[in-house]
Protein backbone atom coordinates (compact mmCIF):
# COMPACT_ATOMS: atom_id res chain seq x y z
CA UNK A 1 -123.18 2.38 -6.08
CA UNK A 2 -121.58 4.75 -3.22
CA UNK A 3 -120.87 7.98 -5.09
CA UNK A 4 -118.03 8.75 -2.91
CA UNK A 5 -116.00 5.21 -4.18
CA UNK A 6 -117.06 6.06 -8.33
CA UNK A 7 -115.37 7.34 -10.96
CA UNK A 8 -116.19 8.46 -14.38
CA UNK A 9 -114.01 6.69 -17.02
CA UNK A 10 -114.31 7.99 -20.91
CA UNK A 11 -112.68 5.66 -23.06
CA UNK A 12 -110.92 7.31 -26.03
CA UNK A 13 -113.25 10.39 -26.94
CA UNK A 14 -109.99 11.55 -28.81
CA UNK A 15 -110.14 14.14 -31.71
CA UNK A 16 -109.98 10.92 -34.25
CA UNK A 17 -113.23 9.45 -33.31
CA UNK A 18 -114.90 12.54 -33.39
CA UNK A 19 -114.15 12.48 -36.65
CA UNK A 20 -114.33 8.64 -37.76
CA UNK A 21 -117.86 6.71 -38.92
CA UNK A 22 -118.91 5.83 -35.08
CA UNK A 23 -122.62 6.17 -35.06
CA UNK A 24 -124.27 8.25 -33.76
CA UNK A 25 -121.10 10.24 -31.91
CA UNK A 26 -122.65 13.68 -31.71
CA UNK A 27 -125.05 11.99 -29.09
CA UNK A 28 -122.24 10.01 -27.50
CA UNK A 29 -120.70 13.22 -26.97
CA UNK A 30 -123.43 15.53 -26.01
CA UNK A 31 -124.00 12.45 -23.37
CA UNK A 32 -120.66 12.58 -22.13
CA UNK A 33 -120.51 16.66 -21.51
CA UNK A 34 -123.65 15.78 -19.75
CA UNK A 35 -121.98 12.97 -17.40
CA UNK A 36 -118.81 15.22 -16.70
CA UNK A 37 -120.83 18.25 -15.59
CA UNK A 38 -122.51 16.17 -13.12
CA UNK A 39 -119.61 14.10 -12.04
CA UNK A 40 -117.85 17.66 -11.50
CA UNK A 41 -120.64 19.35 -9.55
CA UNK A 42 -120.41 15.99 -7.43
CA UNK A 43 -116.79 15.85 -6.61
CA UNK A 44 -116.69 12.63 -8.35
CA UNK A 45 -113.43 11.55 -10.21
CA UNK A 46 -113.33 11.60 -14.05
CA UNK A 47 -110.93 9.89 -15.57
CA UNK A 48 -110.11 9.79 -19.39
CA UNK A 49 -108.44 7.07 -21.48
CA UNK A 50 -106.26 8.07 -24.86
CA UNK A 51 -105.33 5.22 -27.23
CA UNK A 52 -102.05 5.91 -28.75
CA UNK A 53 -99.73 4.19 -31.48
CA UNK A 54 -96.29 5.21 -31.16
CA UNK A 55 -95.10 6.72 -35.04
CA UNK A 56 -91.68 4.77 -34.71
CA UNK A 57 -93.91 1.59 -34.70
CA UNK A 58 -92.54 0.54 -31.37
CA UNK A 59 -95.11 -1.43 -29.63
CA UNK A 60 -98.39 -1.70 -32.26
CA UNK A 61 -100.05 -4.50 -31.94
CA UNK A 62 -99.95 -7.07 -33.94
CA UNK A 63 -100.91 -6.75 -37.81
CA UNK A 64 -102.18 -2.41 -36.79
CA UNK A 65 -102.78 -0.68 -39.59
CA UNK A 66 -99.61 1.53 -40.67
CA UNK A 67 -98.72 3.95 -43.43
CA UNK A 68 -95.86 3.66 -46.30
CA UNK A 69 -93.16 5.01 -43.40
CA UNK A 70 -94.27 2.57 -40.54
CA UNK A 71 -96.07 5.12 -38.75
CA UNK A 72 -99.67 3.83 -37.25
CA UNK A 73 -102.66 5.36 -39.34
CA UNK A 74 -104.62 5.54 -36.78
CA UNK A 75 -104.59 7.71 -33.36
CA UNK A 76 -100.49 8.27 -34.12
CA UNK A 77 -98.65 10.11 -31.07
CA UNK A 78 -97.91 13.68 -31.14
CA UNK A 79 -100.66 14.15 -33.96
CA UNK A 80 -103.93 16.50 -33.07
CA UNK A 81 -105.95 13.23 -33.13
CA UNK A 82 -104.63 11.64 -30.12
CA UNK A 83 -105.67 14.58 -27.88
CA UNK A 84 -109.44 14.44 -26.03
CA UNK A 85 -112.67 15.85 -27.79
CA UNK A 86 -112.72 19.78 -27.49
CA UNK A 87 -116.09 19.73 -25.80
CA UNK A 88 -115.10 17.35 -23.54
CA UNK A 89 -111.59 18.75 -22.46
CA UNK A 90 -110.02 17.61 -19.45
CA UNK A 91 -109.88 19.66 -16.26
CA UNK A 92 -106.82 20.72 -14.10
CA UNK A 93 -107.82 17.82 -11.39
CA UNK A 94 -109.27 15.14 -13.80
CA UNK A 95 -106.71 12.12 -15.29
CA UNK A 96 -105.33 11.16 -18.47
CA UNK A 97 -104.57 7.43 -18.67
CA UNK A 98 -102.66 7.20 -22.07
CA UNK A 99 -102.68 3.41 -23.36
CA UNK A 100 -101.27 1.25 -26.27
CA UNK A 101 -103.77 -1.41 -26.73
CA UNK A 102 -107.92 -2.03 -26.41
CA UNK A 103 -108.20 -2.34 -23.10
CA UNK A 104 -107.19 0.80 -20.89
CA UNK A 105 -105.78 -1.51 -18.24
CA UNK A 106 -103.34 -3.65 -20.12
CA UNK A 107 -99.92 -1.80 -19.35
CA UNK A 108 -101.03 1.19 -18.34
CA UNK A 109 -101.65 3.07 -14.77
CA UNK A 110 -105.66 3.16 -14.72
CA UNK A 111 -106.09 0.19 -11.96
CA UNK A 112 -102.94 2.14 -10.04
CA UNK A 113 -105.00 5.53 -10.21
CA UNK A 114 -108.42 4.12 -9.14
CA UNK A 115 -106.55 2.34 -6.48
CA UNK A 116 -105.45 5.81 -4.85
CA UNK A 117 -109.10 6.90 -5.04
CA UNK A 118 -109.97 4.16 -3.38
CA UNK A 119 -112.68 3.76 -6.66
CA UNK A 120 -115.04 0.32 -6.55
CA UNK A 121 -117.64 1.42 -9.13
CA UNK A 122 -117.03 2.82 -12.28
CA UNK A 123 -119.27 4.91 -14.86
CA UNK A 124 -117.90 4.17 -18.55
CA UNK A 125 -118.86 5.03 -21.78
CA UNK A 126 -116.59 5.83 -24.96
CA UNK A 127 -115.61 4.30 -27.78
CA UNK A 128 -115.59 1.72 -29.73
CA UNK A 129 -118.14 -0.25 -27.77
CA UNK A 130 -117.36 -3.36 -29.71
CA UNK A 131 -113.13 -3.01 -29.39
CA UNK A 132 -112.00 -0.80 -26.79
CA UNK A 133 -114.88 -0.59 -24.78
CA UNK A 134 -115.13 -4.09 -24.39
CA UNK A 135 -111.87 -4.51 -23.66
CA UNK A 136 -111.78 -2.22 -20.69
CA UNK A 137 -115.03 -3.04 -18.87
CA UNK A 138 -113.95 -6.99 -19.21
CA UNK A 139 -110.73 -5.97 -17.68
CA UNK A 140 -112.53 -4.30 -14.68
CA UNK A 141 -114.93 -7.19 -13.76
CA UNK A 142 -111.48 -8.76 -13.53
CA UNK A 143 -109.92 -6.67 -11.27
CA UNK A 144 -113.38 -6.40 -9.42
CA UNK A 145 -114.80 -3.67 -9.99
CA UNK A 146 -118.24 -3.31 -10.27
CA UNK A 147 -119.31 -1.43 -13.66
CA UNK A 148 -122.36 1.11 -14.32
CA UNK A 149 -122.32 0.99 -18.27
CA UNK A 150 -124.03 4.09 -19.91
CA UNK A 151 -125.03 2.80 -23.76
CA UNK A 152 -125.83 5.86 -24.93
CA UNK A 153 -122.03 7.29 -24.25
CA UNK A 154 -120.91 4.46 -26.08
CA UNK A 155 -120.30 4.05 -30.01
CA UNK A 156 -119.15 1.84 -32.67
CA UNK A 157 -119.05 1.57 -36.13
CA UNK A 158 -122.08 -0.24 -36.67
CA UNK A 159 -125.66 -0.11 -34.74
CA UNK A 160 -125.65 -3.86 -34.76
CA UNK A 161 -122.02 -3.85 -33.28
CA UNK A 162 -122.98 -1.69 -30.61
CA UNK A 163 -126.17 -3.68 -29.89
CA UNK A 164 -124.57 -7.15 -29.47
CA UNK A 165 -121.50 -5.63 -27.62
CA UNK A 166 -123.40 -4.14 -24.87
CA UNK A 167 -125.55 -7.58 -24.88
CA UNK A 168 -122.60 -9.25 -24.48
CA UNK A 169 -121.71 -7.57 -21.27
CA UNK A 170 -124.85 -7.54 -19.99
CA UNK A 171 -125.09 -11.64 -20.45
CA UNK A 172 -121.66 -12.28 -18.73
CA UNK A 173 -120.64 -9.58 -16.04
CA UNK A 174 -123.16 -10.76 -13.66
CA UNK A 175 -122.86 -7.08 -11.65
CA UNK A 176 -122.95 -5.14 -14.65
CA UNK A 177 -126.02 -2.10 -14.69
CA UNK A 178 -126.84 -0.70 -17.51
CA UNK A 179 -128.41 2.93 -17.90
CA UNK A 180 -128.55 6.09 -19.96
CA UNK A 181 -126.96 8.92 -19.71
CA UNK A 182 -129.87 10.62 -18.25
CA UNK A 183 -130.77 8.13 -15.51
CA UNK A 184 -127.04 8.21 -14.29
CA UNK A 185 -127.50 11.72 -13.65
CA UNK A 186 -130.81 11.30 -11.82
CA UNK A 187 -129.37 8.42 -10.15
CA UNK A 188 -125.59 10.77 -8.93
CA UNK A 189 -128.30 13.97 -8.31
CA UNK A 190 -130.20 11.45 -5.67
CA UNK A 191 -133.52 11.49 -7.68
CA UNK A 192 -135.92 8.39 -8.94
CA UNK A 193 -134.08 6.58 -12.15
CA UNK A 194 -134.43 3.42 -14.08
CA UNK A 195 -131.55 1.25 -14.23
CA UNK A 196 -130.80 -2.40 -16.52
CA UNK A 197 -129.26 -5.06 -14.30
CA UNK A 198 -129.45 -9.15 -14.87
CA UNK A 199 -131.55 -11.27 -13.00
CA UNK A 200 -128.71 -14.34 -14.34
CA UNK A 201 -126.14 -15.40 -16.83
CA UNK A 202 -127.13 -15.11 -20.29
CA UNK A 203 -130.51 -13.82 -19.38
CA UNK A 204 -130.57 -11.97 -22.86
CA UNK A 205 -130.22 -14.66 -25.84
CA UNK A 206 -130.36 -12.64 -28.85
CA UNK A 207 -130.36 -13.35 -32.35
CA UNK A 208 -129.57 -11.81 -35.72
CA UNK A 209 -133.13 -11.18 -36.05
CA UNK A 210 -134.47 -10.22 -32.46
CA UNK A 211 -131.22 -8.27 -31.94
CA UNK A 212 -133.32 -4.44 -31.88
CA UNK A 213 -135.97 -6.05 -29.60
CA UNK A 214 -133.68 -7.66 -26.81
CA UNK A 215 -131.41 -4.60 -26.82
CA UNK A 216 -134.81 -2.28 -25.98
CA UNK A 217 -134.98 -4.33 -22.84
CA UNK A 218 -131.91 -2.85 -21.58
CA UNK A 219 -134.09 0.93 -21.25
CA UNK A 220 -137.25 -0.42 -19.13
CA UNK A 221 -136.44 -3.18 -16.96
CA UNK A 222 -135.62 -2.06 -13.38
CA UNK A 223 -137.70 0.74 -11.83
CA UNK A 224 -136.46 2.56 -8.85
């Protein structure tokens, strides 16, 4: 990962999560204030996603949950819950990408503003891992780019959601690295870290019942 071609990208830490069921979010966002000080102190790009559902109705997805008047229930424009996490406020330089479906590159200008930064490697976490987060990090093995996941900035609903999301990833985007929050910082501050990266497709065949065990790989494989 060349620090000087990375971004940070926080997916959706808006006002609503903070205040939905993901679990464990106070740790998703004590991990996040952690990444952004770092990323600042480095000069590296942070970049934040906000899902939004116009109130008119006007472009929802298909079958999204709305109220009695039309309006989307959930993360409904001009509405406090739309905006970004207090603790993790945006800065004057950093980028808002707003978007109107899962993934933050469908119709939106993310892939426009990492292509001005000349970005190849991205540092995500947000939520939900299992919706959004997927969404996004599938879209960037897409387009190429080459994905540093950190689980514990992520959150869904559900612990087994979360589990078998980032499992997922890990099976199928064959550059994918996995870490946690504090090893990305050792790794952007230059110092000795542990990273999760696969060795070959579907390396990590979980079940219902193994699901805790597999996922615990992710934290010791790779020692550098």
């Amino acid at each position: 990962m060349d620090l000087k071609q990375t971004a940070l990208l926080l997916i959706d830490l808006q006002k609503e999560s903070g205040t939905s069921d993901v679990v464990g979010m106070r740790e998703v966002v004590q991990n996040a204030e952690l990444l952004i000080r770092t990323c600042r102190e480095k000069g590296i790009p942070i970049i934040y996603t906000r899902h939004i559902g116009r109130a008119d109705g006007i472009g929802l997805a298909n079958k999204e949950p709305v109220n009695e008047l039309g309006a989307p229930i959930y993360y409904q424009a001009e509405t406090e819950n739309v905006e970004i996490i207090a603790e993790l406020r945006p800065g004057k330089t950093d980028i808002v990408v707003d978007k109107y479906r899962y993934s933050g590159f469908y119709e939106s200008s993310l892939d426009l503003m990492l292509k001005s930064l000349n970005v190849k490697h991205l540092i995500v976490g947000g939520v939900l891992t299992d919706c959004c987060v997927l969404a996004t990090v599938l879209d960037a093995y897409y387009r190429d780019y080459q994905v540093n996941l950190v689980k514990d900035m992520c959150g869904t609903t559900t612990e087994g959601a979360h589990m078998a999301s980032i499992l997922m990833m890990a099976n199928w985007i064959y550059d994918l690295k996995v870490y946690d929050a504090k090893q990305m910082t050792k790794r952007i501050n230059g110092e000795d870290y542990h990273v999760w990266e696969s060795s070959g497709p579907d390396e990590l065949q979980f079940s219902p019942e193994d699901v805790r065990g597999i996922f615990a790989k992710l934290s010791h494989k790779v020692g550098i």
